[in-house]
Protein backbone atom coordinates (compact mmCIF):
# COMPACT_ATOMS: atom_id res chain seq x y z
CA UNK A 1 -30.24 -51.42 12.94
CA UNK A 2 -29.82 -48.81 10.21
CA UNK A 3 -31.77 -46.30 12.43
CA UNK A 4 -29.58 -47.26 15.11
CA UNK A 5 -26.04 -46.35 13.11
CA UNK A 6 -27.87 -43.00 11.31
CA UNK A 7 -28.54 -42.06 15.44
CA UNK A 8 -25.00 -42.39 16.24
CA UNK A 9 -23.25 -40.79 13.34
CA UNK A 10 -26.30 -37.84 14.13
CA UNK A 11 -24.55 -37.51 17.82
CA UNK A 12 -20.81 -37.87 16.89
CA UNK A 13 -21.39 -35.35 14.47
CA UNK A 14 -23.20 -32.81 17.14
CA UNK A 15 -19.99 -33.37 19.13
CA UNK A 16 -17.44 -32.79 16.05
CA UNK A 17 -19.23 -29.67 14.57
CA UNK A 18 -18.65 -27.26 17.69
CA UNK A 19 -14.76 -28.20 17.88
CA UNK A 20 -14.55 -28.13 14.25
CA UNK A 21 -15.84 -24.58 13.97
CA UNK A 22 -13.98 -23.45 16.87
CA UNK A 23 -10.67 -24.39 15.93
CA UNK A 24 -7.87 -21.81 14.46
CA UNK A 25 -6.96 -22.18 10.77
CA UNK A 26 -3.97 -21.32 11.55
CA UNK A 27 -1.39 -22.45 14.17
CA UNK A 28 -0.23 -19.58 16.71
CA UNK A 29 0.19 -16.47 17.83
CA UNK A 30 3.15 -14.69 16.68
CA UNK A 31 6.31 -15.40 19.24
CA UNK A 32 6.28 -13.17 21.88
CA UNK A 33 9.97 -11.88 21.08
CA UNK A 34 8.90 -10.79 17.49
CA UNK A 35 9.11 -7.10 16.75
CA UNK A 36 5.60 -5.59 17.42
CA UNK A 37 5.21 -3.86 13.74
CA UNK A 38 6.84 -7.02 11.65
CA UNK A 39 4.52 -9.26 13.65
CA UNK A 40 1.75 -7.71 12.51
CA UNK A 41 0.47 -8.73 8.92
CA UNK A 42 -1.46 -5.86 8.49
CA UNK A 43 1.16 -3.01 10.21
CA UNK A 44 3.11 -0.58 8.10
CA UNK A 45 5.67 -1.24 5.61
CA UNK A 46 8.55 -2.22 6.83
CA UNK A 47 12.39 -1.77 5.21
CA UNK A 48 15.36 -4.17 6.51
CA UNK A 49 18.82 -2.68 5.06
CA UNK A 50 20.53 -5.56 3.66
CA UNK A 51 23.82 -6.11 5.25
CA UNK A 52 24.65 -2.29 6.54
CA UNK A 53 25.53 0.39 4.91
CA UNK A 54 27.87 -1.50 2.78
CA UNK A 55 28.58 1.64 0.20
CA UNK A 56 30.58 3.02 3.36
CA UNK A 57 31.58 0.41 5.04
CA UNK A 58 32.52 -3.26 4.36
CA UNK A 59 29.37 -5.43 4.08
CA UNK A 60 28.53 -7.13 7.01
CA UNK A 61 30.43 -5.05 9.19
CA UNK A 62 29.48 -4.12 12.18
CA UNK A 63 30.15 -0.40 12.16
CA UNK A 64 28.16 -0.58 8.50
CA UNK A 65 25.24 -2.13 10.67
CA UNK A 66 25.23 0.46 13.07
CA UNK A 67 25.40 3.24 10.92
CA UNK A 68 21.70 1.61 9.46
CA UNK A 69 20.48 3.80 12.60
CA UNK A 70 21.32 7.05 10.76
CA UNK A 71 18.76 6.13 8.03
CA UNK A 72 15.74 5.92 9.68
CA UNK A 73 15.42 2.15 9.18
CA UNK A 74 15.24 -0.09 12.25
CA UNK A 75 15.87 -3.90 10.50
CA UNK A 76 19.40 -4.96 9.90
CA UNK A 77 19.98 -8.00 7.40
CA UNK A 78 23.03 -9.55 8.41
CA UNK A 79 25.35 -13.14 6.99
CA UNK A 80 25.65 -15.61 9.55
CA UNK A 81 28.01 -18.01 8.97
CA UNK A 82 30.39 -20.68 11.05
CA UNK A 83 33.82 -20.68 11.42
CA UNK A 84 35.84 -24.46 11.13
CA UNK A 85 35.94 -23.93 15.01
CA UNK A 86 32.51 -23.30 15.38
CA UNK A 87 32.30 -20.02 15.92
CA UNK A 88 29.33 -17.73 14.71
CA UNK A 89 30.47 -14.63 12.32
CA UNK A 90 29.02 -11.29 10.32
CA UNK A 91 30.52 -12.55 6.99
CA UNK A 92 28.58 -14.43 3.88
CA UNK A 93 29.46 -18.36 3.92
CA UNK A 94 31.52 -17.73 0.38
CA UNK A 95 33.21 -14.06 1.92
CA UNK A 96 36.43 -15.93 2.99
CA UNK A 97 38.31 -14.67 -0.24
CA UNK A 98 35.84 -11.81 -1.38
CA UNK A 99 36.15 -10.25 1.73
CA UNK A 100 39.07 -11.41 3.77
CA UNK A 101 41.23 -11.56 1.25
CA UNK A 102 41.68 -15.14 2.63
CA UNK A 103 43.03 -18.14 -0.02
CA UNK A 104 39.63 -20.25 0.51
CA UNK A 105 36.46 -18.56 -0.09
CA UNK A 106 34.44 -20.76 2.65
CA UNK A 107 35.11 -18.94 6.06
CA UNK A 108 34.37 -22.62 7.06
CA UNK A 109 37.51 -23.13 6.27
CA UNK A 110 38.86 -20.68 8.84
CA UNK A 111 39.31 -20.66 11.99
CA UNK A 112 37.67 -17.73 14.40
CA UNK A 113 41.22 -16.30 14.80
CA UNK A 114 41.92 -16.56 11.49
CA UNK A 115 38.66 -14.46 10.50
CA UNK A 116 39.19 -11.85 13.07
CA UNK A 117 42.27 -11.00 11.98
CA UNK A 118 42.31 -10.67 8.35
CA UNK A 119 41.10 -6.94 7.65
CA UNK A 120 37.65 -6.83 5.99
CA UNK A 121 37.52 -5.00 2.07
CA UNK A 122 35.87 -2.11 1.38
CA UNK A 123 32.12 -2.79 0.09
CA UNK A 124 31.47 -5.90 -1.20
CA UNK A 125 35.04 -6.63 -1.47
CA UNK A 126 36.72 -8.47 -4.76
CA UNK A 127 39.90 -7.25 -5.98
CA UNK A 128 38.35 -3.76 -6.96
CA UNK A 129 38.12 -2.85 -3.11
CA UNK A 130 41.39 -2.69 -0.96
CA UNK A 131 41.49 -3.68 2.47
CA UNK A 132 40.09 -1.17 5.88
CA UNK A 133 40.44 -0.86 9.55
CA UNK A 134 37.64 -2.82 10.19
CA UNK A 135 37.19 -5.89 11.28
CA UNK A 136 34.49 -8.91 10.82
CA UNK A 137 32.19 -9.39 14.19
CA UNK A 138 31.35 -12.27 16.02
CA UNK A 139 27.96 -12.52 16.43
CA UNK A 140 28.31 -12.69 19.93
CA UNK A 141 29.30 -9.35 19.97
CA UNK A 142 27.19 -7.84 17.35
CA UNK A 143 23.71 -9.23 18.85
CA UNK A 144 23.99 -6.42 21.75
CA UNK A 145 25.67 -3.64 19.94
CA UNK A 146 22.68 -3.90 17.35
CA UNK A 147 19.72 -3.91 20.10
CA UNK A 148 21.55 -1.37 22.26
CA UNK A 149 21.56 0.96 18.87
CA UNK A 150 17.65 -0.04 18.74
CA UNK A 151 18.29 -1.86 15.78
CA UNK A 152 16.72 -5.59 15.24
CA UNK A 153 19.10 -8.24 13.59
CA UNK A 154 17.35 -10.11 10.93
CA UNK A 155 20.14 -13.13 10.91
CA UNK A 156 20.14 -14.93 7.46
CA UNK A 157 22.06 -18.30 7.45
CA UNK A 158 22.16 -21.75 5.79
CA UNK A 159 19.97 -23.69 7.93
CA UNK A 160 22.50 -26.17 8.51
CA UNK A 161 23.75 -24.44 10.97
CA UNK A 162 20.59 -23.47 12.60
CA UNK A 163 20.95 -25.27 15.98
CA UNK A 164 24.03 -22.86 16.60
CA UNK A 165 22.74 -19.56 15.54
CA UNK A 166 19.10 -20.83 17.77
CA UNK A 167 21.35 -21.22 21.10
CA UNK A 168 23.22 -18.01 20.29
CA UNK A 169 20.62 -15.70 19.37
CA UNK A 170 17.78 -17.24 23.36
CA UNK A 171 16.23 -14.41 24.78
CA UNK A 172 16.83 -11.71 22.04
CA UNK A 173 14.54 -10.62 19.32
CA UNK A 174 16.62 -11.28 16.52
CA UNK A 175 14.67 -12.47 13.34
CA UNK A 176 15.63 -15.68 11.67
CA UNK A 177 16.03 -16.33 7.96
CA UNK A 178 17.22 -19.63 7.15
CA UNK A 179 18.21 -20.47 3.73
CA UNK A 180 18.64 -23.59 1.97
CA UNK A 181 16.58 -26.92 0.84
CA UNK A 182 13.17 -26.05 0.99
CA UNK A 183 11.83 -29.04 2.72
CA UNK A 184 14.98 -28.25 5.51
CA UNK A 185 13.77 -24.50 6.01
CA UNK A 186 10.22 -25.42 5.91
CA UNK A 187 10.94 -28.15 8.69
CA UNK A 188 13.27 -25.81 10.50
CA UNK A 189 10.11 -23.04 10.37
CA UNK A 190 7.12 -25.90 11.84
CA UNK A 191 9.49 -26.57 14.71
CA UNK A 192 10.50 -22.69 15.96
CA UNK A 193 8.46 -20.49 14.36
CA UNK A 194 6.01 -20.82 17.45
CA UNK A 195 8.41 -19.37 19.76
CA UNK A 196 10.85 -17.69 17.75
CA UNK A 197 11.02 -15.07 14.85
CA UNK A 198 11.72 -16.61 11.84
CA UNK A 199 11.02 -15.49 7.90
CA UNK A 200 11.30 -18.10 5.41
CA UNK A 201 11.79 -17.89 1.53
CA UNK A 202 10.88 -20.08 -1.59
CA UNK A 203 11.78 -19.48 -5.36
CA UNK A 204 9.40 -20.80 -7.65
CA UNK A 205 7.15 -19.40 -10.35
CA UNK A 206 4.43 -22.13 -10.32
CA UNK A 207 1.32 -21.10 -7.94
CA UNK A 208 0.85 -24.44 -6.48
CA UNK A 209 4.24 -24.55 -4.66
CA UNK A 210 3.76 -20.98 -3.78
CA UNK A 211 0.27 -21.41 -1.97
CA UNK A 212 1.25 -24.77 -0.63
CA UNK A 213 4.91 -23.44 1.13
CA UNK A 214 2.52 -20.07 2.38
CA UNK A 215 0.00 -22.44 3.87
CA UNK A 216 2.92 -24.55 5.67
CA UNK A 217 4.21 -20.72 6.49
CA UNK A 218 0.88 -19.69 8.19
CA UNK A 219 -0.01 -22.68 10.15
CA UNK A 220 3.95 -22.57 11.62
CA UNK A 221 3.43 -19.13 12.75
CA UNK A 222 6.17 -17.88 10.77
CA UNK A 223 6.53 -14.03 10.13
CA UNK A 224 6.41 -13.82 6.61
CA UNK A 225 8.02 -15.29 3.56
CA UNK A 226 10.36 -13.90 1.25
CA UNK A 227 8.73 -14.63 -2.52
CA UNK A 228 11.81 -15.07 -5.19
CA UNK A 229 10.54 -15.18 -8.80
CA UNK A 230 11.93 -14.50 -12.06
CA UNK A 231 8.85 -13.44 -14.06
CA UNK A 232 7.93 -9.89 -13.08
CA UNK A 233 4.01 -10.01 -13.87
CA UNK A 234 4.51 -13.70 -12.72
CA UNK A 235 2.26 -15.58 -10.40
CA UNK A 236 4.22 -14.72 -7.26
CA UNK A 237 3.24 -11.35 -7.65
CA UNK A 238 -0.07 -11.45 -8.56
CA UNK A 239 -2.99 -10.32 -6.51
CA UNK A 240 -4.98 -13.26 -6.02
CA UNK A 241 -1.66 -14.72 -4.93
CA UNK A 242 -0.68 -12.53 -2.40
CA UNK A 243 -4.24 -12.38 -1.15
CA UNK A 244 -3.36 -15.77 1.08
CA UNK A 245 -0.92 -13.64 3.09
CA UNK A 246 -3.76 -12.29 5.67
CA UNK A 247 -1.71 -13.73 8.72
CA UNK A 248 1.89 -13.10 7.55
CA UNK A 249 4.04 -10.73 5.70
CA UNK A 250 5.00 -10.90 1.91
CA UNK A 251 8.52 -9.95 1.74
CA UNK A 252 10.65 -9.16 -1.91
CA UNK A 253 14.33 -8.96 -1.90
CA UNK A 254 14.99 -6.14 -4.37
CA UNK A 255 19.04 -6.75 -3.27
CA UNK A 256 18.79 -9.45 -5.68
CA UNK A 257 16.76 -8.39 -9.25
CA UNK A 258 16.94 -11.60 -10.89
CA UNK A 259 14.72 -13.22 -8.18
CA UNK A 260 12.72 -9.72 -7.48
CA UNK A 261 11.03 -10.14 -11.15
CA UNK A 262 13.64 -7.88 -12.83
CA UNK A 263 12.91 -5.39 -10.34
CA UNK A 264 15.61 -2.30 -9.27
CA UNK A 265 15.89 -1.29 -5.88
CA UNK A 266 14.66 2.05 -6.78
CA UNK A 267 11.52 3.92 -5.67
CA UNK A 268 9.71 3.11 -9.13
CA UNK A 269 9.65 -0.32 -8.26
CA UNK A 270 9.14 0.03 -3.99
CA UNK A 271 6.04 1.43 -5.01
CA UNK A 272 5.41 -1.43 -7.69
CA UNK A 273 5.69 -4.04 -5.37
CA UNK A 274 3.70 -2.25 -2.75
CA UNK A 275 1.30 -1.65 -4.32
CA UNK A 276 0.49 -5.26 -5.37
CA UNK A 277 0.56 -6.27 -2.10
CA UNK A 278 4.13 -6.24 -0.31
CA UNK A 279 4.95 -4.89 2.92
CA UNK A 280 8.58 -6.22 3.95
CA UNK A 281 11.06 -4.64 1.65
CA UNK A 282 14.75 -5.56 1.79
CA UNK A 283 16.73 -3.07 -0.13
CA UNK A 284 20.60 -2.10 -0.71
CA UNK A 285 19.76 2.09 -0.20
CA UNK A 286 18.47 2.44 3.52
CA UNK A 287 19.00 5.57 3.31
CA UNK A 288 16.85 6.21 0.05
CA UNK A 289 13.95 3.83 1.15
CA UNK A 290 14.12 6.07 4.67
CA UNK A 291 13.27 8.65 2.64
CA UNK A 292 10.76 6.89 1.10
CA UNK A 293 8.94 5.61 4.18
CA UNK A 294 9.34 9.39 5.03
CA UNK A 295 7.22 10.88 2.09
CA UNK A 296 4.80 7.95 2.48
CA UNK A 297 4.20 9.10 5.96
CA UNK A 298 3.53 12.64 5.18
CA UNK A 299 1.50 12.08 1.99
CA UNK A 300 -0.49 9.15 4.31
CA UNK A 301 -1.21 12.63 6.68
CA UNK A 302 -2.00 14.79 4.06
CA UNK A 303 -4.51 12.21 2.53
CA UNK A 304 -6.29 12.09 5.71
CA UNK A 305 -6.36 15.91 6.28
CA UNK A 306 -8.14 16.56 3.28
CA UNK A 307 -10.53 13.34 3.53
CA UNK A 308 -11.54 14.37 6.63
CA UNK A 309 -12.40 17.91 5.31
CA UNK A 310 -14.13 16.24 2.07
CA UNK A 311 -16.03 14.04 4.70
CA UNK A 312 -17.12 16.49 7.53
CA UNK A 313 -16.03 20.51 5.92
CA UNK A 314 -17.11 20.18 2.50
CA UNK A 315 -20.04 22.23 1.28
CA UNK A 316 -21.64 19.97 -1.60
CA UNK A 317 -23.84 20.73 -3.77
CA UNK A 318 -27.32 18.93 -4.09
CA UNK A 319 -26.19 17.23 -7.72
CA UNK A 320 -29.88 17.43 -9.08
CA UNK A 321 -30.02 15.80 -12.61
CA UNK A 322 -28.82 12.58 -14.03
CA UNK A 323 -26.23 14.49 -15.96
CA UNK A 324 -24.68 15.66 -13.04
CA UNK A 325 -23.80 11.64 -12.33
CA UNK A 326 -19.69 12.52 -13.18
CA UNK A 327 -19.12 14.98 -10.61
CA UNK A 328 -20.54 13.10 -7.85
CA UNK A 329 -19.46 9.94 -9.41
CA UNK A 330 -15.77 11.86 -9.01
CA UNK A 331 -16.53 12.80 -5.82
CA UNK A 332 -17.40 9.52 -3.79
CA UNK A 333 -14.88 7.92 -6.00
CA UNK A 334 -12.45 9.87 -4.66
CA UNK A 335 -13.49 9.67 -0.73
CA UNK A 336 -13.82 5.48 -1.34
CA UNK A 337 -10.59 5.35 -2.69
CA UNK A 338 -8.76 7.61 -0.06
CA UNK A 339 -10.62 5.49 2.67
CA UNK A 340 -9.80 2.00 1.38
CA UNK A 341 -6.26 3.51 1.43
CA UNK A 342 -5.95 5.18 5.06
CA UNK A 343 -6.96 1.62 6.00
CA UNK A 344 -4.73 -0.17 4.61
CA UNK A 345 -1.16 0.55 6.85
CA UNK A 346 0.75 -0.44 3.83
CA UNK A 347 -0.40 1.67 1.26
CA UNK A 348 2.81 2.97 -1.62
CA UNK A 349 3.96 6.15 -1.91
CA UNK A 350 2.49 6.64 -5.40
CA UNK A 351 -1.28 5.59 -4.00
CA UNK A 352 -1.15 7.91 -1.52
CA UNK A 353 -0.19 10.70 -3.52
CA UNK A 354 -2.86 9.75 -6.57
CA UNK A 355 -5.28 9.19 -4.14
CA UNK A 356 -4.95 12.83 -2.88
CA UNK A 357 -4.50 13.72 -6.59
CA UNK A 358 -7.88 12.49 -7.23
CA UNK A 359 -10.44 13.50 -4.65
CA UNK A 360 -8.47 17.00 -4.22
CA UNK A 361 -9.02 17.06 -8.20
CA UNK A 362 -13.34 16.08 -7.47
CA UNK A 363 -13.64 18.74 -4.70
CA UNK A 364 -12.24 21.84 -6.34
CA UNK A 365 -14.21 20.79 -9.42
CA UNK A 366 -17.37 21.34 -7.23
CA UNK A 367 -16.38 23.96 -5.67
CA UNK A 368 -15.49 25.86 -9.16
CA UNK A 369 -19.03 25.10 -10.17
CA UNK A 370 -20.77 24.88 -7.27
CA UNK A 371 -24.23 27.22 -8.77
CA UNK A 372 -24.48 25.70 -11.37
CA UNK A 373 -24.13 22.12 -10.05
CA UNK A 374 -26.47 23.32 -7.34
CA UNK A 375 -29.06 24.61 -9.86
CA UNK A 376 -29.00 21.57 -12.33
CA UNK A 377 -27.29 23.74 -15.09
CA UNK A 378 -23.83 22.67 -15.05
CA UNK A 379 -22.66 20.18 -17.29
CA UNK A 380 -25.82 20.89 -19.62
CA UNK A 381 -24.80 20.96 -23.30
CA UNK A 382 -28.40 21.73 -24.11
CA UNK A 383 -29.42 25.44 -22.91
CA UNK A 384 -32.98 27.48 -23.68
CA UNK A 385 -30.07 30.46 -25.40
CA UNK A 386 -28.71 27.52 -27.81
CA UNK A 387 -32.24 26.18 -28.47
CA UNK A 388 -33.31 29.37 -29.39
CA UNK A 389 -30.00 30.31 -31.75
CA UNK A 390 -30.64 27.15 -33.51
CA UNK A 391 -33.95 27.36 -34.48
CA UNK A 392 -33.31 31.55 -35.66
CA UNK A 393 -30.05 29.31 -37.76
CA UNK A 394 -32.72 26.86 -39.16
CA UNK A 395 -35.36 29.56 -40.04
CA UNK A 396 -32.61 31.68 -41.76
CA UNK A 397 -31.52 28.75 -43.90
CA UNK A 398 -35.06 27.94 -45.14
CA UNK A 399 -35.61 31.94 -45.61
CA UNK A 400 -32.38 31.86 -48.05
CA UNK A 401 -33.39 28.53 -49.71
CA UNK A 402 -37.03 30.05 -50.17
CA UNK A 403 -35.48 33.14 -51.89
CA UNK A 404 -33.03 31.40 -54.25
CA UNK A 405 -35.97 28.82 -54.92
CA UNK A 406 -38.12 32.08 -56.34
CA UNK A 407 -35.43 33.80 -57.67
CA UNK A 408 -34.68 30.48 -60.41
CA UNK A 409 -38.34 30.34 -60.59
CA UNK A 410 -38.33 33.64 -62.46
């Protein structure tokens, strides 16, 4: 009998293995109306100006949105909020007041008329701005001014409203940032992320909410998520941590410092959170972290030039010796590390350059002392010239000790 059971479990586990082994560990494929670069986890970094060019224009405007284009970033973060008439508009859920001048600061409150008419304030509004031309968009008629500009809308709303801004943003390739309960956003995520955009965000400092709410991230097939801490060398930003996004992007919001561990929005810190590991940026200065991308492109192509010549060009020596270990040691340091960066898409500004800094430093080092490396001599603190000074040094001082000896002898 037990032979018979031990047979059975033997054949129901020849069956299991094979499916077991060839199934995902993750969910899907990114949705096919995702932006090709964001979808891919291990593209280029990628900058989304938050809500326009707001230190022109009113934020959330639509002509501060389009003017995004002039900066050489492509991602647009813009409010989505709903009117007490249900319609969808560019304005924060609490911009009523700060930016309408309105007497309730929900634009929930406010009907779409209402909204449209009341002239937006300059900036972030508040009573230090005055009132503009401009006027708040519907999103309606943002969604095709933005993609006809080659811009892509990354639409960040409370995800109470989801099921409106869903049937108003079918068929284009607007992102989707929900905000709100976690348990609503991450339910919100498992049941579009599959066919639609969507980036997701979680505060927390603890590493087992983190990794769990990442997990529940990858399997939905969502983008990437937006990590909010308030600890700067904190858990969120630690390696090991951001090691688990292989399939998805690891955003940081430097709009908001308190939740971007005390970070600025300033190229100190771009480069900061880069480097540990971050590759969607979403920043107040478009225009600066255009610049940025920029510079990272051109130091990412002057890196290569001069690997490739260290690689294939470079005459090197034949490093005979073991004390000729640190130039060579310099050398393939330097090639490794430039490598490990040209591979990685999203490499900082600051790598790239020290990288170059580095192996440009190892080469003209050899180069400089290329005989002598060649020959075994450089680098030798012990030479047949020194040998032979020291010992006429030592014979001198036991001639003079000699004649002093004789001379107290007498």
């Amino acid at each position: 009998m037990k032979q018979r059971v031990f047979r059975a479990l033997a054949a129901l586990l020849a069956i299991l293995l094979p499916l077991v082994a060839a199934a995902p560990v993750f969910a899907a494929d990114p949705p096919a109306a995702a932006p090709a670069d964001l979808a891919d986890p291990a593209g280029g970094v990628v900058g989304i100006a938050a809500r326009g060019v707001w230190t022109a224009y009113p934020e959330n405007s639509l002509e501060g949105l389009l003017a995004v284009k002039e900066t050489g970033l492509t991602y647009v973060l813009a409010d989505v909020s709903r009117t007490a008439d249900g319609a969808l508009v560019l304005l924060a859920a609490d911009g009523a007041k700060r930016m309408l001048g309105a007497g309730e600061e929900a634009v929930s409150s406010l009907t779409k008329d209402e909204v449209l008419s009341l002239p937006m304030k300059n900036r972030l509004g508040g009573a230090a701005n005055g009132a503009t031309e401009y006027r708040a968009a519907t999103l309606e008629a943002a969604l095709p001014a933005l993609t006809g500009a080659g811009l892509t809308p990354v639409l960040q709303f409370d995800v109470s409203i989801a099921a409106d801004v869903l049937a108003a943003t079918e068929d284009t390739s607007a992102v989707l940032f929900p905000t709100g309960r976690e348990k609503d956003v991450k339910a919100f995520a498992q049941q579009t992320a599959a066919a639609r955009p969507v980036l997701t965000a979680i505060r927390s400092n603890v590493i087992f909410t983190v990794t769990s709410f990442t997990d529940d991230m990858k399997a939905a097939g969502a983008l990437g998520v937006n990590l909010k801490t308030t600890n700067r060398y904190g858990v969120n930003f630690y390696r090991s941590t951001l090691k688990r996004f292989d399939t998805l992007r690891a955003v940081a919001d430097c709009t908001d410092r308190e939740t971007a561990g005390w970070r600025d929005d300033t190229v100190k810190w771009w480069d900061d959170l880069i480097s540990r590991g971050y590759s969607v940026i979403i920043t107040d200065d478009p225009a600066a972290f255009g610049a940025y991308l920029t510079d990272a492109d051109a130091a990412r192509a002057r890196l290569e030039t001069l690997y490739t010549y260290a690689t294939k060009e470079a005459k090197l020596p034949a490093f005979n010796g073991e004390i000729l270990n640190d130039y060579e040691k310099a050398y393939h340091d330097g090639v490794n590390g430039a490598k490990a960066l040209l591979d990685d898409a999203s490499a900082s500004l600051q790598d790239l350059r020290d990288a170059y800094t580095a192996l440009n430093t190892a080469l003209k080092t050899i180069e400089l002392n290329y005989e002598a490396i060649e020959s075994g001599a450089a680098g030798k603190t012990v030479t047949l010239p020194r040998i032979l000074l020291c010992v006429a040094f030592a014979a001198a001082v036991v001639v003079v000790q000699i004649y002093f000896f004789k001379r107290r002898k007498k």
